[in-house]
Protein backbone atom coordinates (compact mmCIF):
# COMPACT_ATOMS: atom_id res chain seq x y z
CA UNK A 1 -48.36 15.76 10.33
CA UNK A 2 -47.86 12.44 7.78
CA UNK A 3 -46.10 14.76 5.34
CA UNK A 4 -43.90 15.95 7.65
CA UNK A 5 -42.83 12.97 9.10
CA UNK A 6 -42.23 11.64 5.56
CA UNK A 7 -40.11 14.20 4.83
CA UNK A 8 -37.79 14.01 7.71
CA UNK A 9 -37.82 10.11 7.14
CA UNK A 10 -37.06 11.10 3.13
CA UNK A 11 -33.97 13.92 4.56
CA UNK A 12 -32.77 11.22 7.38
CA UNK A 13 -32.24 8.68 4.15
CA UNK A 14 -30.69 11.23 2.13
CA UNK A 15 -28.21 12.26 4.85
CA UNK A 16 -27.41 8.26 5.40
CA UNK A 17 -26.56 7.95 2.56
CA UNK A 18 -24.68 10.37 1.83
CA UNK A 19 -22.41 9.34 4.72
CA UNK A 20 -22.64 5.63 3.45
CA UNK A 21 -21.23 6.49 0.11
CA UNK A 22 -18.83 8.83 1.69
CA UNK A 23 -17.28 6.31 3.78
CA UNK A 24 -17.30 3.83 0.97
CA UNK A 25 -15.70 5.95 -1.57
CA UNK A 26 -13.02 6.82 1.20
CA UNK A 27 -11.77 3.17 1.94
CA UNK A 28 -11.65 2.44 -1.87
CA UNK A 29 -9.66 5.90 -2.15
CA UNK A 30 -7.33 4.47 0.36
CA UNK A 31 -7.09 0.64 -1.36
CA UNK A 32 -6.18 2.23 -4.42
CA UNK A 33 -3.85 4.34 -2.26
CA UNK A 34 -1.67 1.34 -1.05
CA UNK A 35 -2.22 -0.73 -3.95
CA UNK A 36 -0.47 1.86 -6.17
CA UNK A 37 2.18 2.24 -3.74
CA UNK A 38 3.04 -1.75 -2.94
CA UNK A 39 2.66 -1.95 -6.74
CA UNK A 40 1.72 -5.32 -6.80
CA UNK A 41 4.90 -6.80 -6.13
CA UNK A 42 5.21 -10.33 -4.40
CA UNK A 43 7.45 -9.18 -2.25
CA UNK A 44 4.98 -6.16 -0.34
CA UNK A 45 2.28 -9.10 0.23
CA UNK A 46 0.83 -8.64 3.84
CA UNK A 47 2.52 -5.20 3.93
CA UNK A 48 0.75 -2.31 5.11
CA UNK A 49 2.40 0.94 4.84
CA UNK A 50 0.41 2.41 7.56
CA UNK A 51 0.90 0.05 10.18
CA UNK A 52 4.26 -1.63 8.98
CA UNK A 53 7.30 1.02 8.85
CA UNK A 54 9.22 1.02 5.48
CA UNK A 55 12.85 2.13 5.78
CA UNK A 56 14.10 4.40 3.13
CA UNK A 57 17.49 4.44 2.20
CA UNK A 58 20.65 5.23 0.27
CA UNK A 59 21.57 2.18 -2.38
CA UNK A 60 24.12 2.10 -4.43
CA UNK A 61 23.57 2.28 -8.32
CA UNK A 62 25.25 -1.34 -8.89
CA UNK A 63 22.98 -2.86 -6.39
CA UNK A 64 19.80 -0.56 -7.23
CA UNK A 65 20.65 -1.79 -11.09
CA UNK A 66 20.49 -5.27 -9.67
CA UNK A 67 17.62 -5.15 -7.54
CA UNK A 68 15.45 -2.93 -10.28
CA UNK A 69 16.00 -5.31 -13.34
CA UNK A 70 15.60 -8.37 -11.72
CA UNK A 71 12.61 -9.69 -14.37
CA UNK A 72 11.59 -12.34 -11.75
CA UNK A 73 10.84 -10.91 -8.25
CA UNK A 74 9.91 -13.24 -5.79
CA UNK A 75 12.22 -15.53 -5.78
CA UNK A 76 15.02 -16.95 -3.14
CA UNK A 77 17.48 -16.77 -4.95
CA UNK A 78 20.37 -16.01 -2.77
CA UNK A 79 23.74 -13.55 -4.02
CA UNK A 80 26.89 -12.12 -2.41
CA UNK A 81 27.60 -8.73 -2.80
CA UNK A 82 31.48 -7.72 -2.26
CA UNK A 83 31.70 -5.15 -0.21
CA UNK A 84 35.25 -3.40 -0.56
CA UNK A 85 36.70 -3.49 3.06
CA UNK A 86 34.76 -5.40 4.80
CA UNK A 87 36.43 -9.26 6.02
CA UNK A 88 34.73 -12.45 6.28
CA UNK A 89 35.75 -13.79 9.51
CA UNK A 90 34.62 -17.69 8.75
C-alpha cells in the first residue's frame, strides 16, 4: 500500500512539473515574442502589442527614408514635413 502511494506521489510530481515547465517555457516563448517584435527601440517602451493596438500604414519612401536612418531614435527632435497642397492657416 506504501509503494503505491509513493508512486502516485512520484507520477503527481512528474505531471506538476511537467505543467510547471510548460507554462514557464510558454511565457518566455512569448517575451522573446514581443521583444523581437518592439526590437528594443526606445520608442516601443511600455508598449504591448497585445493589449496596445499598432496602426499599420502606408508611408511614403522620403519620410520612411527619414524615419528608418535616423541613427539616434529617441529623441524630440521636432521637423516639418511639406506636404504639397495642404495650407497653413496661422
Amino acid at each position: 500500500m506504501t509503494l503505491l502511494l509513493v508512486i502516485n506521489l512520484l507520477l503527481v510530481a512528474v505531471v506538476l512539473t511537467d505543467y510547471v515547465v510548460r507554462q514557464v517555457m510558454e511565457r518566455v516563448g512569448e517575451w522573446q515574442r514581443v521583444q523581437r517584435m518592439l526590437s528594443g527601440h526606445p520608442e516601443m517602451k511600455g508598449v504591448h502589442p497585445d493589449q496596445d493596438g499598432l496602426m499599420v500604414f502606408d508611408i511614403d519612401e522620403d519620410l520612411a527614408s527619414f524615419i528608418l536612418d535616423n541613427d539616434d531614435p529617441g529623441e524630440n527632435r521636432p521637423f516639418r514635413v511639406v506636404v504639397p497642397g495642404f495650407d497653413d492657416e496661422e
